[in-house]
Protein backbone atom coordinates (compact mmCIF):
# COMPACT_ATOMS: atom_id res chain seq x y z
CA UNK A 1 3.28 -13.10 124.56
CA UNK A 2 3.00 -15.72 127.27
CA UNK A 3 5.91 -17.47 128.96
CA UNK A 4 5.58 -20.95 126.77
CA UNK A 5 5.40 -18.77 123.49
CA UNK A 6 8.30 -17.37 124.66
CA UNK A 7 10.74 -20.08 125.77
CA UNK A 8 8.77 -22.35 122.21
CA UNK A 9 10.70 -18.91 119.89
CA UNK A 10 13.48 -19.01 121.58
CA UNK A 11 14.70 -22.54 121.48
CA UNK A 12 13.24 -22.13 117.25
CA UNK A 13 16.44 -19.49 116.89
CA UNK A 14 18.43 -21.73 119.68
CA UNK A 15 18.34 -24.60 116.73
CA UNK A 16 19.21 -22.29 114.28
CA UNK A 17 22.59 -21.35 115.52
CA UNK A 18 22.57 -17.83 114.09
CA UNK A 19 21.14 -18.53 110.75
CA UNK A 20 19.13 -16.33 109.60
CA UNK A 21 15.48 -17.62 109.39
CA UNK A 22 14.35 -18.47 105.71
CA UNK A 23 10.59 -20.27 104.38
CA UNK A 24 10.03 -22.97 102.95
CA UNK A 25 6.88 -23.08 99.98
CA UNK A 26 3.89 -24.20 101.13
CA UNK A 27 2.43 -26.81 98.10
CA UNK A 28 0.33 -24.58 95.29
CA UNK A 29 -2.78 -22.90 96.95
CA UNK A 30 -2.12 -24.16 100.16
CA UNK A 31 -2.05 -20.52 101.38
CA UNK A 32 -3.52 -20.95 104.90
CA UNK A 33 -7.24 -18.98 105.32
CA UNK A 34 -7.66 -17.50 108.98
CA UNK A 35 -10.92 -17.37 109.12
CA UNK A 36 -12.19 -16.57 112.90
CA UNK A 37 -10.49 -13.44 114.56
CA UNK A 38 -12.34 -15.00 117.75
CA UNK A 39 -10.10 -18.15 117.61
CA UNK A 40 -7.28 -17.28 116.60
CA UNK A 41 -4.68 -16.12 119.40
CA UNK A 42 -1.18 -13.87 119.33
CA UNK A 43 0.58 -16.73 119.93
CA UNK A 44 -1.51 -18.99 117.02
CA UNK A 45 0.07 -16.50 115.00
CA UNK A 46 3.70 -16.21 116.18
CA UNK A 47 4.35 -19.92 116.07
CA UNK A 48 2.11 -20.98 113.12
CA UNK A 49 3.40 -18.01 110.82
CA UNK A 50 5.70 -15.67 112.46
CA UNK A 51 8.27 -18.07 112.98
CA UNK A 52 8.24 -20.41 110.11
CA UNK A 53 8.29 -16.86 108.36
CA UNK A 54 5.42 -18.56 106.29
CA UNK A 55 2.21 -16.39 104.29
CA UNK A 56 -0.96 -16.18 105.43
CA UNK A 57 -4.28 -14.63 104.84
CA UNK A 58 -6.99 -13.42 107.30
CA UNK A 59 -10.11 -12.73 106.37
CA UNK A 60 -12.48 -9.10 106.11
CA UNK A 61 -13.84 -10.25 109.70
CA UNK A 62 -10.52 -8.85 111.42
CA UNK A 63 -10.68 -5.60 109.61
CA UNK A 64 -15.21 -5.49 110.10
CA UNK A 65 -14.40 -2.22 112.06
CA UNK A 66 -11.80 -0.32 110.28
CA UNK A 67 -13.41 3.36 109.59
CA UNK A 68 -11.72 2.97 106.30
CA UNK A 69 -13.71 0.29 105.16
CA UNK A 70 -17.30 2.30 106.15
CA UNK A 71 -15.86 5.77 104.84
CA UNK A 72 -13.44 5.05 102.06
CA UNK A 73 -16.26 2.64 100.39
CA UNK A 74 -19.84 3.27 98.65
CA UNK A 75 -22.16 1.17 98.95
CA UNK A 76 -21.77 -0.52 95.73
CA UNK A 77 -17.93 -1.72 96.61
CA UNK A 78 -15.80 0.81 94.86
CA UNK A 79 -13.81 3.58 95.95
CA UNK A 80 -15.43 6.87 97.27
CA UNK A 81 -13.95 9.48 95.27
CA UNK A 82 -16.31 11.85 97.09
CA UNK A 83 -15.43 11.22 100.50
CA UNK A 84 -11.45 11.16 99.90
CA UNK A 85 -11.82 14.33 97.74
CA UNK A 86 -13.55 15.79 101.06
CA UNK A 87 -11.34 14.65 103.83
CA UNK A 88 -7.89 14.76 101.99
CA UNK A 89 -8.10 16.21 98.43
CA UNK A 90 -5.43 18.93 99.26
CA UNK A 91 -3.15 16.31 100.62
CA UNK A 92 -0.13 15.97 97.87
CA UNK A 93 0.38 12.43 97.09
CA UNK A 94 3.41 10.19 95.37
CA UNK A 95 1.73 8.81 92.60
CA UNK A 96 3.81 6.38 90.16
CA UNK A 97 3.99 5.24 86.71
CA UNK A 98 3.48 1.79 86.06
CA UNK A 99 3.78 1.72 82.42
CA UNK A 100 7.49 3.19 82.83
CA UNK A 101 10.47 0.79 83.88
CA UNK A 102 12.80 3.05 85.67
CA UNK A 103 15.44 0.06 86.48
CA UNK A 104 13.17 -2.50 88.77
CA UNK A 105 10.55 0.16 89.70
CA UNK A 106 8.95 3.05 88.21
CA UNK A 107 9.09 6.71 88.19
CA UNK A 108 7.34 8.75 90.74
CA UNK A 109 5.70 12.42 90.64
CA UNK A 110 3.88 14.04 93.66
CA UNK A 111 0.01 15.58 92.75
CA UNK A 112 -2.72 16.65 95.15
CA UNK A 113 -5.00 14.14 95.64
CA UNK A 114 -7.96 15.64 94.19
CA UNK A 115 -5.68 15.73 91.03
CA UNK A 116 -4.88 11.82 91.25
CA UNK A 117 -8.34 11.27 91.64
CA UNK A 118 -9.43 13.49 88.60
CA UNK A 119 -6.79 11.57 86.65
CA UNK A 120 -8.35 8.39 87.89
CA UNK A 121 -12.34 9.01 86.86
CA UNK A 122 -11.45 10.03 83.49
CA UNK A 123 -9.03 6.82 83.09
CA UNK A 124 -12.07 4.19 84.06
CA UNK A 125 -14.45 6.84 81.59
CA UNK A 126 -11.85 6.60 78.63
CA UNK A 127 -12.27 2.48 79.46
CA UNK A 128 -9.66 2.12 81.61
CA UNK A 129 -6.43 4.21 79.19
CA UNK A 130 -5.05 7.44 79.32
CA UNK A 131 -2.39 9.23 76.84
CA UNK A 132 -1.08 9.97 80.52
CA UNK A 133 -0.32 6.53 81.10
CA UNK A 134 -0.89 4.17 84.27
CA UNK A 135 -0.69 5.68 86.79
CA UNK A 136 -0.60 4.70 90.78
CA UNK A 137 -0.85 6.23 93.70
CA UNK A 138 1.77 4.45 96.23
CA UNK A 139 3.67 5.07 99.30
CA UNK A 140 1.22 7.60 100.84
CA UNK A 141 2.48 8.56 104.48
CA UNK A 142 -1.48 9.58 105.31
CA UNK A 143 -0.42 8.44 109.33
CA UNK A 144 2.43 10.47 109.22
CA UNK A 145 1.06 13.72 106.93
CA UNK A 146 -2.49 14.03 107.98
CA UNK A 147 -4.53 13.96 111.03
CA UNK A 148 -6.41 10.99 109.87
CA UNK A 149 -9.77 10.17 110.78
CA UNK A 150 -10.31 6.69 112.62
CA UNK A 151 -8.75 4.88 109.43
CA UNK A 152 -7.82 1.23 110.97
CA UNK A 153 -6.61 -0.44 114.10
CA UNK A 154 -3.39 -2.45 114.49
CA UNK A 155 -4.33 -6.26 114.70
CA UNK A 156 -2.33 -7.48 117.62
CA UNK A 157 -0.59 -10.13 115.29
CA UNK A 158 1.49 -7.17 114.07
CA UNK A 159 1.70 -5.05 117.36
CA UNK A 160 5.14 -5.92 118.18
CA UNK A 161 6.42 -3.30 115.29
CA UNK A 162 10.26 -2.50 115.80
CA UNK A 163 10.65 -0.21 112.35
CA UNK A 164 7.28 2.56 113.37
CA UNK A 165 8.30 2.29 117.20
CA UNK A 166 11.96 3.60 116.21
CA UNK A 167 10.85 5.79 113.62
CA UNK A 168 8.13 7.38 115.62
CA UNK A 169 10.02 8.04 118.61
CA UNK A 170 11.66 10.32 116.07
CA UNK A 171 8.89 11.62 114.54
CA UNK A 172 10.64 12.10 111.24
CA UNK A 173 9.23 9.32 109.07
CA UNK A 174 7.10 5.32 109.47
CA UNK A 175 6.27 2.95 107.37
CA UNK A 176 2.73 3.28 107.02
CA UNK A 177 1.62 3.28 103.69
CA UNK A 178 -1.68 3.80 101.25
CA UNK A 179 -1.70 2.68 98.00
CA UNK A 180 -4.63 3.29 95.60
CA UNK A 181 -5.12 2.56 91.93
CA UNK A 182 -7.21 1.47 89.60
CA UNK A 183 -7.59 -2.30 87.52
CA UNK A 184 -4.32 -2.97 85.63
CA UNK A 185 -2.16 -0.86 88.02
CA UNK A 186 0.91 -3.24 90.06
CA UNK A 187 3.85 -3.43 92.23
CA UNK A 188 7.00 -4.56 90.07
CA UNK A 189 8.97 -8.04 91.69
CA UNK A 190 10.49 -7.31 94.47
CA UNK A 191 11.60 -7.92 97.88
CA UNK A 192 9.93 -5.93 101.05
CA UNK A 193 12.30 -3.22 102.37
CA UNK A 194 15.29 -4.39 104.72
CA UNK A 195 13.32 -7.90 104.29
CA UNK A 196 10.62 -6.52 106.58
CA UNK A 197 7.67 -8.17 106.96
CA UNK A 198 5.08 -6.63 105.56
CA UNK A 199 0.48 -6.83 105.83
CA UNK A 200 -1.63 -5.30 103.63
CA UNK A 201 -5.74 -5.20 103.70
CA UNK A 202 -7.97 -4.60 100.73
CA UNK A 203 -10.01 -1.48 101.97
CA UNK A 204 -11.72 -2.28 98.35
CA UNK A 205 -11.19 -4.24 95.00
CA UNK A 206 -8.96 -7.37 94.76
CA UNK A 207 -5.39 -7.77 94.47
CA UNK A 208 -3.88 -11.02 92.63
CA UNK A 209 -0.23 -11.79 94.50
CA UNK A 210 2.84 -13.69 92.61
CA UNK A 211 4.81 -15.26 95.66
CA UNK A 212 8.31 -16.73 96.13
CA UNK A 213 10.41 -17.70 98.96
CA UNK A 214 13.93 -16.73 99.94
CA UNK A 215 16.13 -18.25 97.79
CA UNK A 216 14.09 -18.87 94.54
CA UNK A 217 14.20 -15.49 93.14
CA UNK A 218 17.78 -16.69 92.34
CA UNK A 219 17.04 -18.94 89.87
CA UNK A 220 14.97 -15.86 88.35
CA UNK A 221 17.98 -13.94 87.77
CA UNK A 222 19.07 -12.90 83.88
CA UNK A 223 22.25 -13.46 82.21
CA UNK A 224 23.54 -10.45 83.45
CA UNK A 225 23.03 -11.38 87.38
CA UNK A 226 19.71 -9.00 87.13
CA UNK A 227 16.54 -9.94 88.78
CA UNK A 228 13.59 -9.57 86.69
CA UNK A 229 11.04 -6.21 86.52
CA UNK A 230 7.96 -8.70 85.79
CA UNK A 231 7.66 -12.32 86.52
CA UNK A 232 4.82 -12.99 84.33
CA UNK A 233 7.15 -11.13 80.86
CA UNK A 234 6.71 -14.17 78.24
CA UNK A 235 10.79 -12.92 78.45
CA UNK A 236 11.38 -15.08 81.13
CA UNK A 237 10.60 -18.32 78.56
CA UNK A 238 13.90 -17.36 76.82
CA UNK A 239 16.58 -19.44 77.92
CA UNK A 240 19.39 -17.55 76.63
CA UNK A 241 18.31 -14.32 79.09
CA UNK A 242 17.35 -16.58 81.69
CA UNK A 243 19.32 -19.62 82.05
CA UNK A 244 18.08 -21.35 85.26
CA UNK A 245 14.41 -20.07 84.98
CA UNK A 246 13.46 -23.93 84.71
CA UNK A 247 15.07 -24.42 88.39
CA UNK A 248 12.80 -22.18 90.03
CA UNK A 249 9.38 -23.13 91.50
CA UNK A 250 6.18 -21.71 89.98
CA UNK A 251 5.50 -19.07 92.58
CA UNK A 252 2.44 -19.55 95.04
CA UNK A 253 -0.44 -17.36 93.39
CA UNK A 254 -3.10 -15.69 96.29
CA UNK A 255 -6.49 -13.74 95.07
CA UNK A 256 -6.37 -10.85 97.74
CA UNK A 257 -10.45 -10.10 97.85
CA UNK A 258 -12.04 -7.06 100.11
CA UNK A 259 -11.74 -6.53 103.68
CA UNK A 260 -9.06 -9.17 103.73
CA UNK A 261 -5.18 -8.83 105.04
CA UNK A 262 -2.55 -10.80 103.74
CA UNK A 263 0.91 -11.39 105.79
CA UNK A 264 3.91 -11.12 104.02
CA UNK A 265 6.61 -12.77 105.51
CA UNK A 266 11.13 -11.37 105.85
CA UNK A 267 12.58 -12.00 101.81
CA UNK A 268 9.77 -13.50 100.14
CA UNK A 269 9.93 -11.45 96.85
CA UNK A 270 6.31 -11.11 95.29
CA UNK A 271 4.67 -8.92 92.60
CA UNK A 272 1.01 -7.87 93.12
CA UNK A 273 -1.64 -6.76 90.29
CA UNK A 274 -4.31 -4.75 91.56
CA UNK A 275 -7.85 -6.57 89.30
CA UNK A 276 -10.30 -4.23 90.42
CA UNK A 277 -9.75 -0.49 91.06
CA UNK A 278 -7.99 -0.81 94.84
CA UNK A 279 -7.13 1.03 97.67
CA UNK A 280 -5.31 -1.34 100.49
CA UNK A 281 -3.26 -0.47 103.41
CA UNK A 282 -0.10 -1.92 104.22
CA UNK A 283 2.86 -1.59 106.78
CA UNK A 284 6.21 -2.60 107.10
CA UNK A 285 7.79 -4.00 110.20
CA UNK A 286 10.66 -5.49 111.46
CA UNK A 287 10.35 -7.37 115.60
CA UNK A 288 12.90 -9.90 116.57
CA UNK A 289 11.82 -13.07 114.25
CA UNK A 290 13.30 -11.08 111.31
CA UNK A 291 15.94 -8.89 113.00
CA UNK A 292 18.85 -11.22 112.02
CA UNK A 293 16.85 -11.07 108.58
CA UNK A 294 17.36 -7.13 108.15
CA UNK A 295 21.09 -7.60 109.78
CA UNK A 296 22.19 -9.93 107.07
CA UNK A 297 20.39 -7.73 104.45
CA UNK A 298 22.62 -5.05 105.74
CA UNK A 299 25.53 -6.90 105.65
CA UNK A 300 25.18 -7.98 101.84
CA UNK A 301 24.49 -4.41 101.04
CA UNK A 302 27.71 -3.41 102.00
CA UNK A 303 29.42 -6.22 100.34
CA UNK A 304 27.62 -4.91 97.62
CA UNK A 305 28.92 -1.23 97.75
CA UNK A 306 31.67 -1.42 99.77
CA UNK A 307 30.90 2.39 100.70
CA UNK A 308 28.96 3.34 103.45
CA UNK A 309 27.74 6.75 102.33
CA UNK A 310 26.69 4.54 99.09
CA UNK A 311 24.97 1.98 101.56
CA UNK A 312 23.02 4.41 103.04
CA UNK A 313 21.35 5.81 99.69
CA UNK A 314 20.54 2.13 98.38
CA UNK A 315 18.62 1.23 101.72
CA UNK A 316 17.92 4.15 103.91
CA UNK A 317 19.99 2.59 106.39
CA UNK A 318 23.73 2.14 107.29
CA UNK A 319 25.68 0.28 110.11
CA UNK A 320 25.60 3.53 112.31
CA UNK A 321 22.00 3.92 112.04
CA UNK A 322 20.91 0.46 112.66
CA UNK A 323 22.93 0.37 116.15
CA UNK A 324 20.79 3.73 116.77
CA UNK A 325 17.50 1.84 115.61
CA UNK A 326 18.83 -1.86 118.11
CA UNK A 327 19.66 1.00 120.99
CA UNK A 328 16.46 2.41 121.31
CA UNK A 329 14.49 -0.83 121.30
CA UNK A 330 16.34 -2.02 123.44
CA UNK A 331 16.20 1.36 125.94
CA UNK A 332 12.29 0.67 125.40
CA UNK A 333 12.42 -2.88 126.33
CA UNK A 334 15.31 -2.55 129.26
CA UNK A 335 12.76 0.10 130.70
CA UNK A 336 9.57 -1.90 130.45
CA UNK A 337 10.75 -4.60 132.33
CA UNK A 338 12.31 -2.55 134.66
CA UNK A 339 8.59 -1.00 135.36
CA UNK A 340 8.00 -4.68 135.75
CA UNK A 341 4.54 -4.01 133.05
CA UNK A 342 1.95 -6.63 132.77
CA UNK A 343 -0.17 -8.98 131.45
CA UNK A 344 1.50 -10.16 128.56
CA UNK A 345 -1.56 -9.98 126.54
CA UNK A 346 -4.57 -7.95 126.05
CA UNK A 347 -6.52 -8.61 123.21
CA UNK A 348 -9.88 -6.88 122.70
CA UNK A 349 -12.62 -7.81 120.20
CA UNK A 350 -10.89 -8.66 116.36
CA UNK A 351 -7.66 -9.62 118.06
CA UNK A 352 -7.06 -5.82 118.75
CA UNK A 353 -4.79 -4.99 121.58
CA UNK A 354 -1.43 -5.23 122.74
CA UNK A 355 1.54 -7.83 123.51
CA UNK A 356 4.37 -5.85 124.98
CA UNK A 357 4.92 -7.26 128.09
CA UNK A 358 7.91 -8.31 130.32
CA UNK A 359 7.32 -12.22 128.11
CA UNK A 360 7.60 -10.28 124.91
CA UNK A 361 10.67 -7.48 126.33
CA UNK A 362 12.56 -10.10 127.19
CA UNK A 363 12.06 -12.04 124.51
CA UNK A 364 12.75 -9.13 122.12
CA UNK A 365 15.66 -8.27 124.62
CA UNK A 366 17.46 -11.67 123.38
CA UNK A 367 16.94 -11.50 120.07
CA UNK A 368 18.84 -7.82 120.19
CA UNK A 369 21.57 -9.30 122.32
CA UNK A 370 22.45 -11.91 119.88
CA UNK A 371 22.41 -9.78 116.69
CA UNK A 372 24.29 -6.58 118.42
CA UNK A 373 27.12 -8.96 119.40
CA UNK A 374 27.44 -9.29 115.85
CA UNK A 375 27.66 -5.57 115.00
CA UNK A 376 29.91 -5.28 117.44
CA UNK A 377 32.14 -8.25 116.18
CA UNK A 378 31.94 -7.15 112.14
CA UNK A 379 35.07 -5.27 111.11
CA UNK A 380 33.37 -2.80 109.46
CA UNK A 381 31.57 -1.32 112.62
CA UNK A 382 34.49 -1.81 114.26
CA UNK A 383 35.83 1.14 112.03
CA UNK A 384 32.85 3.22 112.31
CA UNK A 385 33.76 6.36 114.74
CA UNK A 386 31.58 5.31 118.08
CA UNK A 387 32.32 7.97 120.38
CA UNK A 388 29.52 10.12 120.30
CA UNK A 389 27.32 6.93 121.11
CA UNK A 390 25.94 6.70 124.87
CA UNK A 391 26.02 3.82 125.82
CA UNK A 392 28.84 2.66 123.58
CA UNK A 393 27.91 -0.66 121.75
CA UNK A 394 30.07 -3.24 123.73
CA UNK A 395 28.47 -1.65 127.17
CA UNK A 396 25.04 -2.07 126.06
CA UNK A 397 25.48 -5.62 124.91
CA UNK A 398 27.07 -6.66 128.68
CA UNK A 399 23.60 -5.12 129.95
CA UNK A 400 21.38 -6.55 127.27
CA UNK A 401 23.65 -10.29 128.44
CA UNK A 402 22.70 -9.45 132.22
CA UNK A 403 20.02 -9.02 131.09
CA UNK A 404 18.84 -12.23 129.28
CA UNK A 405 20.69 -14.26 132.25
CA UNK A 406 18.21 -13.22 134.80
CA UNK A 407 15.61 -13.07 132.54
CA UNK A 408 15.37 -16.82 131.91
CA UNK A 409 13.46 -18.11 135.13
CA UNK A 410 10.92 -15.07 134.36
């Protein structure tokens, strides 16, 4: 991040006055196309997309040189079986249900991978059915559970990662995920955990993506105050079940072909159908254009539940927790710019490289300032027992204000 990217996001959440950012719809297939990795920039990105908290798709030249895409492919475009049997068929592997509505989601088993696989060739050879049902493999840790071979590289766009920084300097979980399937299998409607942002590249097939910004999936809700399990259901016609169906928007509808990466942005619900068999790659990730996003997600869930242990089993995540997740960020950032690290931006061929420099820690700096003093001010957290924090919340937030006051002229 440079110094005029920096001072351009921070007077974007200065004019929001603590909002939280939202997206507007872009007109029906007005989805922008990156096309170029060589002319598009970091900071193209942040203020074009990042920001605006807008959708986007780049194309299969940013990902050219992902091993995935030489290794995990044949020849002919599809999935090789015989590769992934090789390098990871012992690995055990969540693998879901999509035929079976278990609430908004589906049920989940765990098989070794040569078994999902197995399961897979004899669905496309019975012409694409099994008695076994539909079945998709999702969620797969492979960062986290194998020593993978030279799978992808981070685009820059999505270096600045809070969520994997945090949880890998715990090395207990991320939010790197694999998902393979074959034609017909799909993700139910929903929004992206904590409204993360989320990217996901085809490694192969095509993925068709049903897209709605914050606020619409409202009018999608059923006479009961449920959201719906599948947006396309000819249920959702029914006016008695759905009563203000006719006030939403007809979502924004993007082909996902191979190679390319799609950016979802903070509470945009979607739904994605895989149309050819699949494999794709996606993360979740939170930085500080969606932090107040995640905080206000937070809040609602405990509105919601009123009980904290309860808060923490419907999101992973409770008021405790997040302080621990804004404290070491902000440890990281307070000690980067104390090292006084440059230049703000190296970017290497494919816009691969990295953007955490004293622009971007600062930056990042004053977006955790404003949402801790918010933690700090919320009744709830001010119930929570502290003690056994160091350094208690209200003493980090005077250093994170020093902070952002001297800062300002960097």
């Amino acid at each position: 991040m440079d110094r005029e990217t920096r001072v351009y996001a921070e007077n974007h959440f200065r004019g929001l006055q603590g909002r939280p950012p939202g997206g507007a719809c872009p007109p029906p297939g007005c989805v922008d196309f990156i096309e170029n990795p060589d002319s598009f920039s970091y900071a193209d990105f942040f203020k074009g997309y990042l920001l605006p908290n807008m959708p986007c798709v780049f194309s299969s030249s940013f990902t050219a040189g992902w091993g995935s895409r030489r290794h995990w492919v044949t020849s002919s475009g599809k999935p090789n079986f015989e590769h992934l049997l090789r390098k990871y068929g012992d690995v055990v592997v969540p693998v879901a249900n999509c035929g079976v509505q278990e609430y908004n989601s589906n049920p989940k088993e765990h098989m070794p991978l040569r078994d999902y696989i197995s399961y897979w060739q004899e669905y496309i050879q019975g012409g694409y059915f099994s008695p076994r049902g539909c079945l998709y493999l999702k969620d797969w840790h492979l960062c986290r559970d194998s020593s993978s071979e030279d799978v992808f590289t981070l685009p820059v766009y999505f270096s600045s990662d809070w969520l994997n920084e945090y949880w890998d300097s715990l090395d207990v979980d991320d939010y790197r995920f694999v998902y393979m399937g074959p034609t017909g299998t799909w993700s139910p409607f929903h929004a992206d955990i904590f409204r993360s942002f989320s990217w996901s590249v085809n490694i192969c097939g095509r993925k068709k993506w049903f897209f709605f910004p914050p606020g619409q999936e409202e009018a999608l809700r059923d006479c009961h105050g449920g959201l719906p399990y599948d947006v396309t259901s000819p249920a959702l016609l029914d006016r008695r079940l759905y009563p203000t169906r006719e006030h939403c928007s007809p979502p924004l509808e993007v082909t996902q072909e191979a190679g390319e990466m799609v950016f979802v942005p903070s509470g945009w619900h979607h739904q994605v159908h895989n149309l050819e068999d699949t494999i794709s790659i996606n993360h979740n990730w939170v930085n500080g254009c969606n932090l107040a996003n995640m905080w206000h997600f937070l809040q609602q869930e405990l509105c919601a539940v009123q009980q904290e242990v309860i808060m923490r089993a419907c999101s992973g995540i409770n008021f405790e927790e997040f302080y621990r997740f804004l404290k070491i960020i902000a440890e990281r950032r307070l000690l980067l710019l104390a090292k006084g690290m440059g230049p703000d931006e190296v970017e290497g061929e494919g816009g691969e490289g990295t953007v955490l420099g004293p622009q971007q820690a600062a930056f990042d700096i004053g977006r955790i300032a404003e949402v801790l003093a918010s933690v700090v001010a919320h009744p709830d957290f001010q119930k929570a027992d502290t003690s056994m924090f160091s350094p208690q919340p209200e003493e980090l937030l005077r250093q994170l204000e020093e902070v952002v006051v001297t800062t300002t002229t960097l």
